[in-house]
N, C-alpha and C. Protein backbone atom coordinates (compact mmCIF):
# COMPACT_ATOMS: atom_id res chain seq x y z
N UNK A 1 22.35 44.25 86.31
CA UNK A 1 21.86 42.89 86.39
C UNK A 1 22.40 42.06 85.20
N UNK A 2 22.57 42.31 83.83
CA UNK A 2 22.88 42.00 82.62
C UNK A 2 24.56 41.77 83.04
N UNK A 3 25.28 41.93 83.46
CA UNK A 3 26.68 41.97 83.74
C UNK A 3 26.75 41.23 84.96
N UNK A 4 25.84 40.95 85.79
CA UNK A 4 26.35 40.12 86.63
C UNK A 4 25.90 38.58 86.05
N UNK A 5 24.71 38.68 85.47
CA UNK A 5 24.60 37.36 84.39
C UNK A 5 25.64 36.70 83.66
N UNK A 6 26.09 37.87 82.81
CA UNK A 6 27.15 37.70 82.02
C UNK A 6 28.34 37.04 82.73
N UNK A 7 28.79 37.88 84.08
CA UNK A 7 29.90 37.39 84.79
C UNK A 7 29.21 35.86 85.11
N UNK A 8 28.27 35.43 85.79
CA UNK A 8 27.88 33.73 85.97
C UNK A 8 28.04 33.03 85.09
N UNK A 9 27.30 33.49 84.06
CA UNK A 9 27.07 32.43 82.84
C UNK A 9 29.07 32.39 82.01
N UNK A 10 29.79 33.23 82.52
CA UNK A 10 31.17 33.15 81.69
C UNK A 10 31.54 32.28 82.49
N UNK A 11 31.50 32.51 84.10
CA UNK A 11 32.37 31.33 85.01
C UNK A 11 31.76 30.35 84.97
N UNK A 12 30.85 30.14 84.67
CA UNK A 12 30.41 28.84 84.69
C UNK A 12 30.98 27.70 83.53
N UNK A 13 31.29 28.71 82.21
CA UNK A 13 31.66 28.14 80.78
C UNK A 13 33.01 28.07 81.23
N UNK A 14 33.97 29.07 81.38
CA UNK A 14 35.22 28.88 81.96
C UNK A 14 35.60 27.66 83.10
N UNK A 15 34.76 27.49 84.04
CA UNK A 15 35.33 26.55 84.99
C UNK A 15 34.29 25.23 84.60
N UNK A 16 34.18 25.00 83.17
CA UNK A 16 33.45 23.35 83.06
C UNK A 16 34.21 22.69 83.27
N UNK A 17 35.08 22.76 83.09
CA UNK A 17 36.40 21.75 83.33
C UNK A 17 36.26 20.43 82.06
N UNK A 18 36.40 21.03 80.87
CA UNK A 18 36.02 20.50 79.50
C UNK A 18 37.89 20.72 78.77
N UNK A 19 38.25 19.55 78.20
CA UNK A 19 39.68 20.14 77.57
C UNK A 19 39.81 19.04 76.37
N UNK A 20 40.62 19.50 75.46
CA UNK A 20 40.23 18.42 74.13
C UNK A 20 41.58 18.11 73.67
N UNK A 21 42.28 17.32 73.53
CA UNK A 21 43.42 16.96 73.12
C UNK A 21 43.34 16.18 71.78
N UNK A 22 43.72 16.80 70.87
CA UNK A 22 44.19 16.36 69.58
C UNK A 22 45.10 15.28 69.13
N UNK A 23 44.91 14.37 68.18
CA UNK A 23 45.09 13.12 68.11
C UNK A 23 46.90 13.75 66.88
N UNK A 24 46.52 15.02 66.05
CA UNK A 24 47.21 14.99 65.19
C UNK A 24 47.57 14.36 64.42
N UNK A 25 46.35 13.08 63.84
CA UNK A 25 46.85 12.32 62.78
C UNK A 25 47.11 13.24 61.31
N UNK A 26 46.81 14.81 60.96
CA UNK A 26 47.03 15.29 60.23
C UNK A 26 47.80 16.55 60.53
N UNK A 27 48.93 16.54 60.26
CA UNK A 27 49.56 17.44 60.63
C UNK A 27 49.31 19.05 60.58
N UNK A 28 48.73 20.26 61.03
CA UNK A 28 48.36 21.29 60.13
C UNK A 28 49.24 21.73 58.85
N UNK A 29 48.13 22.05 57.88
CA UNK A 29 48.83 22.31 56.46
C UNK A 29 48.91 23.81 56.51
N UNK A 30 50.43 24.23 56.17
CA UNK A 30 50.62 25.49 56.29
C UNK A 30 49.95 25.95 54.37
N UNK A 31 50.01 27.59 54.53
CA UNK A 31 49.86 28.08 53.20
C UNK A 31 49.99 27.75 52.10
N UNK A 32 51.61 27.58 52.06
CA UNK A 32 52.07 27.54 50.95
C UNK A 32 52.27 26.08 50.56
N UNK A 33 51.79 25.13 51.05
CA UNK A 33 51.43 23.53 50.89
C UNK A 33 50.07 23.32 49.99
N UNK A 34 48.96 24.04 50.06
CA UNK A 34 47.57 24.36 49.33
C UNK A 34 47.42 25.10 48.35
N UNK A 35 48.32 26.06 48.79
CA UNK A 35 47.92 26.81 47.31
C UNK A 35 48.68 27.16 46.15
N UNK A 36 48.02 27.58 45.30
CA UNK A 36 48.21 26.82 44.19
C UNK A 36 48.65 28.16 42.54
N UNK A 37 49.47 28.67 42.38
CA UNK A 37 49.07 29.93 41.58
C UNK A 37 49.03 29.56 39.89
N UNK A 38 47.65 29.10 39.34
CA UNK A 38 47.76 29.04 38.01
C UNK A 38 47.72 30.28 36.79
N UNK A 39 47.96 30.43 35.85
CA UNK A 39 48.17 30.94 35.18
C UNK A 39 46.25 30.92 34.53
N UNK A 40 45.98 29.69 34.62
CA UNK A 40 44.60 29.54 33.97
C UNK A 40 43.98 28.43 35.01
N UNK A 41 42.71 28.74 35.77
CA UNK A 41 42.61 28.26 36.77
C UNK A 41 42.01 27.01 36.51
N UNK A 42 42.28 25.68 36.93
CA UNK A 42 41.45 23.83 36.72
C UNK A 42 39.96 24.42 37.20
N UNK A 43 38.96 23.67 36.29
CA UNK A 43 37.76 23.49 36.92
C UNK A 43 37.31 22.07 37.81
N UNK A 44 36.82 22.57 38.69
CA UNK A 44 36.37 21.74 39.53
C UNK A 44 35.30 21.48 40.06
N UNK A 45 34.97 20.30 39.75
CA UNK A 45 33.34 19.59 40.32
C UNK A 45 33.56 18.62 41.41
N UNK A 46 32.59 19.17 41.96
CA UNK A 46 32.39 18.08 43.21
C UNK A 46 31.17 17.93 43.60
N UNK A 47 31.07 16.62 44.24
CA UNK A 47 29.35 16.11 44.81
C UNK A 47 30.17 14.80 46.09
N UNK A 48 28.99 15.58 47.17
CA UNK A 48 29.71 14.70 48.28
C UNK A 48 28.43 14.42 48.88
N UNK A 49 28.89 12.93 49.68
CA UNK A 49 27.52 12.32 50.47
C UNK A 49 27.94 12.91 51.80
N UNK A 50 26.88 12.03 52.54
CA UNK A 50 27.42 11.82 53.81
C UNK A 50 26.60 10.18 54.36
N UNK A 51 27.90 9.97 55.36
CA UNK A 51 27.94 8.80 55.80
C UNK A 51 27.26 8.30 57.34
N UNK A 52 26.60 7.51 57.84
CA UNK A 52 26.51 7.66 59.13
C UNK A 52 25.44 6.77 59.72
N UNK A 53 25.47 6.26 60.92
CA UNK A 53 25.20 4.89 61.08
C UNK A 53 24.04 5.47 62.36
N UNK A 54 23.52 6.84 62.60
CA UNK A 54 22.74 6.96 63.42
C UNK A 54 20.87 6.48 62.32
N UNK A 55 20.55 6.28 63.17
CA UNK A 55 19.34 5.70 62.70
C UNK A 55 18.33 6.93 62.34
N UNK A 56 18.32 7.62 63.32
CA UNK A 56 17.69 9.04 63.25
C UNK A 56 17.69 10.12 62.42
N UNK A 57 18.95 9.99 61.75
CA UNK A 57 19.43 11.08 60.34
C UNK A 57 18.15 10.11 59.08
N UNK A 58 17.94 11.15 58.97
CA UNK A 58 16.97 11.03 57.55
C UNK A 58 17.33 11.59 56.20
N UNK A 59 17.06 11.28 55.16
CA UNK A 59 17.18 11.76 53.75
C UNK A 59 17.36 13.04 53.68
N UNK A 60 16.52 13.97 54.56
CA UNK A 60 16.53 15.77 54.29
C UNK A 60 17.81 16.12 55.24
N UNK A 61 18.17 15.28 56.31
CA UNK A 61 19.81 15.80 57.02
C UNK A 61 20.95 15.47 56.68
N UNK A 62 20.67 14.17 55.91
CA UNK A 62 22.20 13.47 55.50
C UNK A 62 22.27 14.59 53.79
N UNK A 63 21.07 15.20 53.12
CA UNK A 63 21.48 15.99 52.19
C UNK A 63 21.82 17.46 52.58
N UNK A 64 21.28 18.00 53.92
CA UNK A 64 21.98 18.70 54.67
C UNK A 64 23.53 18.90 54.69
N UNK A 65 24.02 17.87 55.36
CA UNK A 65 25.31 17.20 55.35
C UNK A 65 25.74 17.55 54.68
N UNK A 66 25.59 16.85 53.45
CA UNK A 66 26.54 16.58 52.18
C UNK A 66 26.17 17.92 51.45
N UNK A 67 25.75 18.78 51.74
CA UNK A 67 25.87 20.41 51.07
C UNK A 67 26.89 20.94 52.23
N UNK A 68 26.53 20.69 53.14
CA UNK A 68 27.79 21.51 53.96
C UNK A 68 29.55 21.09 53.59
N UNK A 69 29.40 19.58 53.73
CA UNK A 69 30.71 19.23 53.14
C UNK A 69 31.07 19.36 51.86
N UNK A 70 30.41 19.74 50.88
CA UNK A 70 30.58 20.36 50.08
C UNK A 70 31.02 21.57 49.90
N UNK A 71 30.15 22.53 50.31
CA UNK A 71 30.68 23.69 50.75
C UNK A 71 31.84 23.81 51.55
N UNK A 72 32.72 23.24 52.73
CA UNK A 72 33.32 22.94 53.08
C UNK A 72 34.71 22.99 52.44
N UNK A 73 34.73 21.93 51.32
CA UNK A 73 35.83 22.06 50.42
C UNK A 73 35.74 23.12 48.96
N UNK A 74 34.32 22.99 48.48
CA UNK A 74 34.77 24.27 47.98
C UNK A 74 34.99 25.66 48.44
N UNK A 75 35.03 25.84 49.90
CA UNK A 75 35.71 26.71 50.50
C UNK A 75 37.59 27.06 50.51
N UNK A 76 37.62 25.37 50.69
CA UNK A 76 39.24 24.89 50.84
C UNK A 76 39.83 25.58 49.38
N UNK A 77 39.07 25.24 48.45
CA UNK A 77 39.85 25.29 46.72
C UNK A 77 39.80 26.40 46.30
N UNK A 78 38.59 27.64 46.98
CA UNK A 78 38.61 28.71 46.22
C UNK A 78 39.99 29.47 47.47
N UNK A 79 40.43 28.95 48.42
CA UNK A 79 40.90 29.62 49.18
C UNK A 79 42.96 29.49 48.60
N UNK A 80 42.70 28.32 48.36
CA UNK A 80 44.02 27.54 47.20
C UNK A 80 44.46 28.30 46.45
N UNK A 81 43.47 29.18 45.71
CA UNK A 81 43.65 29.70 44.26
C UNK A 81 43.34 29.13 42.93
N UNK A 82 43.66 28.02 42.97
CA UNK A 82 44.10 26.95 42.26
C UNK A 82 42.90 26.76 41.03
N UNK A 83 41.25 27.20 41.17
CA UNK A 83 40.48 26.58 40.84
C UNK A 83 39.03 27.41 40.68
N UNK A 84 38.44 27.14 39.70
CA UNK A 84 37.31 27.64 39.23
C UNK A 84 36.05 26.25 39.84
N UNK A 85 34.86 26.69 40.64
CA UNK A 85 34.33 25.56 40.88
C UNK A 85 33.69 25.51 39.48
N UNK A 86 32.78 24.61 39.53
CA UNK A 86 31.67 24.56 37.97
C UNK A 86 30.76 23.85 38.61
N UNK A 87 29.52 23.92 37.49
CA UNK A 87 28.13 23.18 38.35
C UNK A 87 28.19 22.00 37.68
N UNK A 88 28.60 21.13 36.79
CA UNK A 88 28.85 20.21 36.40
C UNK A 88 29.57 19.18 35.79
N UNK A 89 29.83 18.01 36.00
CA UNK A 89 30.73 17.41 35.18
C UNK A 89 31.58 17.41 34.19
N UNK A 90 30.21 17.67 33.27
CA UNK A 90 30.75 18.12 32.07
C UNK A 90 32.01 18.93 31.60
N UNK A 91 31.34 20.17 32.38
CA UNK A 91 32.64 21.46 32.24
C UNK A 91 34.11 21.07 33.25
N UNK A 92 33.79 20.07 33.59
CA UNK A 92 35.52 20.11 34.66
C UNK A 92 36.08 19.85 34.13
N UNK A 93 37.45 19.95 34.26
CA UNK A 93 38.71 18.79 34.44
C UNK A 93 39.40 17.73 35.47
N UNK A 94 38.53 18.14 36.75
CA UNK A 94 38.71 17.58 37.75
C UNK A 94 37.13 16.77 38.59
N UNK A 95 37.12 15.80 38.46
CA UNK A 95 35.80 15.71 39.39
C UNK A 95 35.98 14.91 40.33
N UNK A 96 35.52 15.30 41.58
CA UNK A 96 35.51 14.80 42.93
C UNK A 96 34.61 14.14 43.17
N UNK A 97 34.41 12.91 43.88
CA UNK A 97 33.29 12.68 44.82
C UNK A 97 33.71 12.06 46.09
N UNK A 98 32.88 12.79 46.75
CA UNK A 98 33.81 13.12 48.06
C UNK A 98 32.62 12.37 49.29
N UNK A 99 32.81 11.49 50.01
CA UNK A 99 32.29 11.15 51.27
C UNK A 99 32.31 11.61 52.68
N UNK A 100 31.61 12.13 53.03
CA UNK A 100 32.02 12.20 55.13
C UNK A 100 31.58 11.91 55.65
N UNK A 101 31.99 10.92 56.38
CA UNK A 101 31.68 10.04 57.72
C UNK A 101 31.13 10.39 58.96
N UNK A 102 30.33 9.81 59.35
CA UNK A 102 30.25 10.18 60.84
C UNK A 102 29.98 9.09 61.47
N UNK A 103 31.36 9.30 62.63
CA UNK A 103 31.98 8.38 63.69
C UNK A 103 31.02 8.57 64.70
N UNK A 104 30.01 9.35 64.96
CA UNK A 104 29.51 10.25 66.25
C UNK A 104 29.33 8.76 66.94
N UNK A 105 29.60 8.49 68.04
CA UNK A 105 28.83 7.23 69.17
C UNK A 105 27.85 8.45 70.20
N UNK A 106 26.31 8.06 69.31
CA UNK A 106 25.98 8.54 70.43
C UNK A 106 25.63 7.81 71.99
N UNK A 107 26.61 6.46 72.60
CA UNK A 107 26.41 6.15 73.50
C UNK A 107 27.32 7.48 74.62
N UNK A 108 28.07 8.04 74.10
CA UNK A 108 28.87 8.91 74.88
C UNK A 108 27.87 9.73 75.37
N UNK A 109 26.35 9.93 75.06
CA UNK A 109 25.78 11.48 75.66
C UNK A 109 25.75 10.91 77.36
N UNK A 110 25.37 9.58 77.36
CA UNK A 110 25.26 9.28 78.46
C UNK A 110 26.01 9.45 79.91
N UNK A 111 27.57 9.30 79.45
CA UNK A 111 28.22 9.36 80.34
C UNK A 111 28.19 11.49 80.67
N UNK A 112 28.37 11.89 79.49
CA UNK A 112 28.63 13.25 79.93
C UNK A 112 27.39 13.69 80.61
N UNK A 113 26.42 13.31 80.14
CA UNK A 113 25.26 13.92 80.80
C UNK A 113 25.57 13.44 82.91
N UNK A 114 25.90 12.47 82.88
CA UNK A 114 26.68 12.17 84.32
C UNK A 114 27.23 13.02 84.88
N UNK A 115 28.51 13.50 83.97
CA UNK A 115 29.25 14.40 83.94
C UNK A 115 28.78 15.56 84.58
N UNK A 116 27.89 16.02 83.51
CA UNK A 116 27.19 17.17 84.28
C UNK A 116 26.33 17.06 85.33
N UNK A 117 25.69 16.15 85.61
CA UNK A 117 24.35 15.94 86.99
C UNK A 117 25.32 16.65 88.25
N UNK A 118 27.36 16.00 88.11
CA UNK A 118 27.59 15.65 88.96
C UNK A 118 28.87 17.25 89.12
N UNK A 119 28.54 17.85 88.21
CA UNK A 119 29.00 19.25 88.23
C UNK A 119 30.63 19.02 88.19
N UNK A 120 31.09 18.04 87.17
CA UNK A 120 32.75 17.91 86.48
C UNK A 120 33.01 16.45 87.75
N UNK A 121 32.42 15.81 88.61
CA UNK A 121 33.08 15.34 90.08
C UNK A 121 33.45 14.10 89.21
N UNK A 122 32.40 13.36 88.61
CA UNK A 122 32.59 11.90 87.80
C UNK A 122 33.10 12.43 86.23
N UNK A 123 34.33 12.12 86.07
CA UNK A 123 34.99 12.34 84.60
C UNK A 123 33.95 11.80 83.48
N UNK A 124 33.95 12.09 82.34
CA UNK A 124 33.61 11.23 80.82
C UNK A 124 34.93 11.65 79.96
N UNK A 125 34.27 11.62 79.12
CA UNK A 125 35.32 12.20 77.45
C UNK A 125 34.50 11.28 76.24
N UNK A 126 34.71 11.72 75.45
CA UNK A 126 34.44 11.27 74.01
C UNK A 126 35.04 11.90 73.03
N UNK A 127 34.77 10.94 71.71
CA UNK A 127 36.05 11.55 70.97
C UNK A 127 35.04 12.19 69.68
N UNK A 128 36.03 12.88 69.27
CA UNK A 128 35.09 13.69 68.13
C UNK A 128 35.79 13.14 66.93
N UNK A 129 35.66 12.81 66.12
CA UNK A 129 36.31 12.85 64.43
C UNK A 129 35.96 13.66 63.51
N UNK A 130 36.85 13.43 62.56
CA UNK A 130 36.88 14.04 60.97
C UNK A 130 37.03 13.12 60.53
N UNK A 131 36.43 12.21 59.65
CA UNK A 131 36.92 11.51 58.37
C UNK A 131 36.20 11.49 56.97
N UNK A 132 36.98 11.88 56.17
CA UNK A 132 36.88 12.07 54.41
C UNK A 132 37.22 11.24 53.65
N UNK A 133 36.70 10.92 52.83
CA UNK A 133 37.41 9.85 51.61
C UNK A 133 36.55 10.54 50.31
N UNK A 134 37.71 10.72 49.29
CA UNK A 134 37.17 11.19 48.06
C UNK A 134 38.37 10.81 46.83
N UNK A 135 37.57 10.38 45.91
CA UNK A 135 38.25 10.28 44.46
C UNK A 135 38.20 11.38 43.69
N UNK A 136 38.75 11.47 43.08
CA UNK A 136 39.15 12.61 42.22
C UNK A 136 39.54 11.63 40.42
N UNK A 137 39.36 12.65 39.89
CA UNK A 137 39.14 11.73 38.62
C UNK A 137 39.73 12.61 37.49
N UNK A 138 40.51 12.66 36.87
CA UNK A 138 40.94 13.52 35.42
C UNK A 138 41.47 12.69 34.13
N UNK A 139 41.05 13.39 33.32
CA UNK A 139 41.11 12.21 32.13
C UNK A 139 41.35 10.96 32.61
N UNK A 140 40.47 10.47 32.86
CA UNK A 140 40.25 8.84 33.22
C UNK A 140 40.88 8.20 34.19
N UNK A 141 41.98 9.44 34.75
CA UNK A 141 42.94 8.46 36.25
C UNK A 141 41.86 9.24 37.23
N UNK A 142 42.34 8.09 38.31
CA UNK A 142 41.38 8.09 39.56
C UNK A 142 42.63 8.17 40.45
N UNK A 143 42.18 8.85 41.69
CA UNK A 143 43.49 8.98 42.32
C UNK A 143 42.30 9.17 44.22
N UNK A 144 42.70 8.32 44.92
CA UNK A 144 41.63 7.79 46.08
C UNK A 144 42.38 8.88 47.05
N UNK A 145 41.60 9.19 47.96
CA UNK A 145 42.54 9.74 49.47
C UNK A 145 41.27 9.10 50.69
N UNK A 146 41.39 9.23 51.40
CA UNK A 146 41.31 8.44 52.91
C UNK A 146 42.33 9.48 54.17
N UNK A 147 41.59 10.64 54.51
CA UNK A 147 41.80 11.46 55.73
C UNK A 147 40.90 11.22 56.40
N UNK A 148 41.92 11.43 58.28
CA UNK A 148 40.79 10.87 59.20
C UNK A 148 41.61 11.98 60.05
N UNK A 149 40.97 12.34 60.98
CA UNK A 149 41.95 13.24 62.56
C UNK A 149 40.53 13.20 63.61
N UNK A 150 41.35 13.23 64.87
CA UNK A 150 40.16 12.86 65.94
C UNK A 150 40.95 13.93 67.13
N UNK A 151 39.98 13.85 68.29
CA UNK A 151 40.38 14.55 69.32
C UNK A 151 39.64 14.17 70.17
N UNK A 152 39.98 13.68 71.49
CA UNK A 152 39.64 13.53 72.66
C UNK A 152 38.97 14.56 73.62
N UNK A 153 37.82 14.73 74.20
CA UNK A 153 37.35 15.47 74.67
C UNK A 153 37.09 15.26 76.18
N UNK A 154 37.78 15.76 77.14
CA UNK A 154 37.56 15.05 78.65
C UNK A 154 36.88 16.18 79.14
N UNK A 155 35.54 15.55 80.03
CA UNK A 155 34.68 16.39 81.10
C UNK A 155 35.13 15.66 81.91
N UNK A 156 35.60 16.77 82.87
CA UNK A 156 36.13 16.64 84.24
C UNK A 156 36.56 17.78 84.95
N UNK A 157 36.17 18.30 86.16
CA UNK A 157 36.63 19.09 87.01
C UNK A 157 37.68 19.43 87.04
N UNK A 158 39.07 18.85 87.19
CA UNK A 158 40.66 18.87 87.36
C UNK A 158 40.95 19.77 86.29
N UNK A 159 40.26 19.04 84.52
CA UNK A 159 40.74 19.92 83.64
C UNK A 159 40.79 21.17 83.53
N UNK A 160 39.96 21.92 84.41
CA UNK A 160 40.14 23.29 84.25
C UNK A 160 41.82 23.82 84.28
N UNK A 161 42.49 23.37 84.95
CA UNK A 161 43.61 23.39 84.41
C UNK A 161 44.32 23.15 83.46
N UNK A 162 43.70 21.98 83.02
CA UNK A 162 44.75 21.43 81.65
C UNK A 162 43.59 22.41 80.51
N UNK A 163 42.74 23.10 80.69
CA UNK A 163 42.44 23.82 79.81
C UNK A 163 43.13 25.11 78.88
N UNK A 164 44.03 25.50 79.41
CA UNK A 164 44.86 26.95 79.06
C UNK A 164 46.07 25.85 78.29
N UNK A 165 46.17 25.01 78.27
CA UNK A 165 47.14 23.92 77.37
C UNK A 165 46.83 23.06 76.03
N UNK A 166 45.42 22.97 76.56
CA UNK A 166 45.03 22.37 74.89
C UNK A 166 44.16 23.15 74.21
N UNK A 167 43.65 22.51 73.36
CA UNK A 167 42.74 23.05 71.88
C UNK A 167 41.45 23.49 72.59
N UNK A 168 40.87 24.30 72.39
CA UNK A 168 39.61 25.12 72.23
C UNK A 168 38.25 23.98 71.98
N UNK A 169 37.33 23.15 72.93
CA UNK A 169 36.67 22.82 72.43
C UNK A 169 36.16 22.97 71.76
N UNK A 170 35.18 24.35 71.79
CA UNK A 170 34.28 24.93 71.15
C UNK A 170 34.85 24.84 69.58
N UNK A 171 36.20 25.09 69.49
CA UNK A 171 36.38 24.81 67.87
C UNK A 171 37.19 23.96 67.41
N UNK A 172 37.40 23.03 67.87
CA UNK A 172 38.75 21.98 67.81
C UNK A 172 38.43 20.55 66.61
N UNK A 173 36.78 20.91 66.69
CA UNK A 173 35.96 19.75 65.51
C UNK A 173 36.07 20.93 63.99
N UNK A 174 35.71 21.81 64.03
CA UNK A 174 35.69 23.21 62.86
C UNK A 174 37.26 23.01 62.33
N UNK A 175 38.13 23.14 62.89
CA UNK A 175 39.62 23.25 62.97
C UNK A 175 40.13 21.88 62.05
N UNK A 176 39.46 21.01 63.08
CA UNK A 176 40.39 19.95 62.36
C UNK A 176 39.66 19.33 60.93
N UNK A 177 38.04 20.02 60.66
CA UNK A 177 37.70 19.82 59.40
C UNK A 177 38.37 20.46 58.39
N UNK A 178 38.57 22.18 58.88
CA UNK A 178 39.26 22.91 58.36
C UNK A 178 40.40 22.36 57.41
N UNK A 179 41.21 21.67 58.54
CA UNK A 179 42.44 21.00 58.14
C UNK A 179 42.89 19.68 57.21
N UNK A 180 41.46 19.05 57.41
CA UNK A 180 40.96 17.97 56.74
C UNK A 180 41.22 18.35 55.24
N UNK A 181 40.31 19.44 54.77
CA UNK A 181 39.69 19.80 53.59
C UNK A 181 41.39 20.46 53.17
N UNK A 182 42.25 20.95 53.38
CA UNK A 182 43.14 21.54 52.99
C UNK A 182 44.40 20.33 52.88
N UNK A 183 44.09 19.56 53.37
CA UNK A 183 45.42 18.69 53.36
C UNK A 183 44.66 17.80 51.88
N UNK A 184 43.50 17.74 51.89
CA UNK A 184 43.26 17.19 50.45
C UNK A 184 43.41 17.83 49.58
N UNK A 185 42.93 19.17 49.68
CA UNK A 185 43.60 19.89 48.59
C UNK A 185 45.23 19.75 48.29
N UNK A 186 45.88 19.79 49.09
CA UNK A 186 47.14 19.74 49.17
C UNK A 186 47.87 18.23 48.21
N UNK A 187 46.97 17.70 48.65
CA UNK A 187 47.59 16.19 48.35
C UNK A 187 47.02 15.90 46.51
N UNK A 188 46.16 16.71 46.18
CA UNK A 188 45.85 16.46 44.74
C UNK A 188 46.43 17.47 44.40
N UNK A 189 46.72 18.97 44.86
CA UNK A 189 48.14 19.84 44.36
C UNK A 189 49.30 18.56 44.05
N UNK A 190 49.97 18.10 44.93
CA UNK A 190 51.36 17.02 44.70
C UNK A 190 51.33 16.03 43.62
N UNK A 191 49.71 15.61 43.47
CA UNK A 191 49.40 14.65 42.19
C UNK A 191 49.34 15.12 41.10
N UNK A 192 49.22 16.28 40.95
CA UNK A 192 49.31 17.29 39.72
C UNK A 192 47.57 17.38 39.44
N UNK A 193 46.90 17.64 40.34
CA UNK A 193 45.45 17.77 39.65
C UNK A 193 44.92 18.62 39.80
N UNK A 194 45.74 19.96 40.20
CA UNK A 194 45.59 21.22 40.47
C UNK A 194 46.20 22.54 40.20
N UNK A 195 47.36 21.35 39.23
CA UNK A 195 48.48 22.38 38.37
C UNK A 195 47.81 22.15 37.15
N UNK A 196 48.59 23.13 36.24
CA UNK A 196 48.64 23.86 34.70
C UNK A 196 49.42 23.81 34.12
């Protein structure tokens, strides 16, 4: 009985007819673009908000947030090499403060929820984003970045085909944060705020 569940509940996920096409405003950052091999590793501080225009996020989720995106990139930096985090200002040489946005429209639940009543027959889509903006600061220069990447998400029946061609819903928002957080690293590697 457990296996024939399993077999429903997979075809059912398999044939949503859900497919996400990537905008690629950030190109993926390979390896050796991020990281970073010092001899004596930069310390690094960071404190990040979060941004977002739903009415419903409150004080205890938007600090939610902004620990995850935090975590987030100090994931990116310890993965670099490049960098010792620190718990405060004080001790850095580098300090970040880092913003993330959220684009979410939740007028889109509406249409998908359509979507589904009507089992893929009436199309939707909505788009998902990433966008970051953070300063970075070392001996007194400030140096701004502004990353954004999005992806289109179409519910529709047909797509079950165009599914084996594009990005992985389920992780195509994870991915392109992923990618987010590494291309900034990358880009304060090139400014020198991550060399020795």
């Amino acid at each position: 009985m457990k296996i024939l569940g399993t077999l429903v509940v997979a075809s059912l996920v398999m044939t949503s007819g859900c497919a996400a096409f990537k905008a690629n405003n950030l190109p993926p950052v390979d390896k050796a673009s991020y990281q970073v091999a010092n001899q004596e590793k930069v310390k690094v501080f960071s404190r990040w908000s979060f941004s977002t225009q739903n009415s419903m996020a409150n004080a205890q989720s938007r600090a939610a947030a902004s620990a995850v995106h935090k975590t987030h990139f100090e994931q990116a930096l310890r993965a670099s090499g490049c960098c010792d985090v620190v718990e405060g200002p004080e001790q850095a040489d580098v300090v970040v403060d880092g913003v993330a946005i959220d684009e979410f429209n939740s007028a889109a639940t509406v249409p998908a929820m359509i979507t589904g009543f009507t089992f893929g027959v009436i199309p939707s889509w909505a788009k998902a984003t990433v966008h970051i903006k953070a300063t970075a600061t070392m001996d007194g220069d400030q140096h701004k970045y502004d990353l954004s990447d999005s992806a289109t998400m179409v519910m529709w029946l047909p797509m079950v085909l165009a599914m084996p061609f594009t990005d992985n819903v389920m992780t195509v928002e994870k991915n392109m944060a992923d990618n987010a957080y590494k291309t900034l690293i990358a880009r304060m590697k090139n400014d020198g705020l991550l060399t020795n």
